[in-house]
Protein backbone atom coordinates (compact mmCIF):
# COMPACT_ATOMS: atom_id res chain seq x y z
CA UNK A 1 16.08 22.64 -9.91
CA UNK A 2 12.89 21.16 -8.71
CA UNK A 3 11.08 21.39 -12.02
CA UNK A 4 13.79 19.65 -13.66
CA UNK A 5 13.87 16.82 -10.60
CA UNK A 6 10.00 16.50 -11.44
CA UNK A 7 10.55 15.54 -15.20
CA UNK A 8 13.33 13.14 -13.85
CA UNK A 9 11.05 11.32 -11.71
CA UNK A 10 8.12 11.21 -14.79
CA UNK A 11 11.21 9.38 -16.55
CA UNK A 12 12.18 7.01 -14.02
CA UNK A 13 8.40 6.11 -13.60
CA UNK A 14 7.89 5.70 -17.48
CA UNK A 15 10.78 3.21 -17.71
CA UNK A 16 9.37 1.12 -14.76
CA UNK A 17 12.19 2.00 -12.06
CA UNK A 18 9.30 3.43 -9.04
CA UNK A 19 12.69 3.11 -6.21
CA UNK A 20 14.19 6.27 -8.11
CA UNK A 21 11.14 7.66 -9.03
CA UNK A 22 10.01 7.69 -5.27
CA UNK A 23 13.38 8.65 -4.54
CA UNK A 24 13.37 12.11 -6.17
CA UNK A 25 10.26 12.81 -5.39
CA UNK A 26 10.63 12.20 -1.62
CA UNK A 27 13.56 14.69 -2.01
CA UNK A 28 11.03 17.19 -3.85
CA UNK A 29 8.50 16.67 -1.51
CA UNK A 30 10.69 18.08 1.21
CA UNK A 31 11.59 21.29 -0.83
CA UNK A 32 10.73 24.57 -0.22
CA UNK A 33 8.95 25.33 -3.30
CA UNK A 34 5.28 23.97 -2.15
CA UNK A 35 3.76 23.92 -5.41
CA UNK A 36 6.61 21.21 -6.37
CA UNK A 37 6.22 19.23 -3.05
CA UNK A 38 2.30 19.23 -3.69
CA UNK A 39 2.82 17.85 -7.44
CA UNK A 40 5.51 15.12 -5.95
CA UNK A 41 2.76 14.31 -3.38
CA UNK A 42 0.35 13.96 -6.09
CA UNK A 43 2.68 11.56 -7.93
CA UNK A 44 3.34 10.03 -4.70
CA UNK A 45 0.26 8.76 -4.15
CA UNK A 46 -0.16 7.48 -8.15
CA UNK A 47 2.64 5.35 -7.45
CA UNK A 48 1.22 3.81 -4.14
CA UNK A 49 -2.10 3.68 -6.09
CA UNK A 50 -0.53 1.55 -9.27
CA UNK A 51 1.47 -0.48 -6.63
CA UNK A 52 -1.72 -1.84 -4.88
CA UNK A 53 -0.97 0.63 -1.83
CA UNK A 54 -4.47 2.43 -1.99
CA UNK A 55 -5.20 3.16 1.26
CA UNK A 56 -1.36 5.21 1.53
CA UNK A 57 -2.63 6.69 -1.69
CA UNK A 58 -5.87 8.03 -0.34
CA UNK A 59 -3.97 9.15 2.91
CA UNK A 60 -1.76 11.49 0.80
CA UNK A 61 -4.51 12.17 -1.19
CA UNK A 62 -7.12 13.61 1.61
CA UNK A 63 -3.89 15.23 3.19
CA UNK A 64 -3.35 17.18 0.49
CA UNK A 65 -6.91 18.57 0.31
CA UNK A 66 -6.75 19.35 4.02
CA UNK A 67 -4.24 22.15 2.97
């Protein structure tokens, strides 16, 4: 249930824990459901943003509109 795995990681990144968070959304990213893997990308790279990890952030970021 990617969806659901989604909403888990908005949790884990709303009480502070960004290991678990990053954790389910790695495993979303490498779904099959693409629309999932692109919003877990996109939430990927507002975690390495927040963290101070910009340039990873706008990696993922211009990857994403290469699609």
């Amino acid at each position: 249930m990617p969806g659901g795995q989604l909403a888990l990681a908005d949790y884990y990144t709303g009480m502070g824990n960004r290991d678990a968070a990053m954790s389910v959304l790695h495993e979303v990213e490498r779904g099959t459901d693409k629309s999932d893997a692109r919003a877990a990308r996109l939430r990927i790279a507002s975690l390495e943003y927040a963290g101070g990890n910009k340039a990873e952030a706008h990696k993922i970021l211009d990857d994403i509109l290469r699609e």
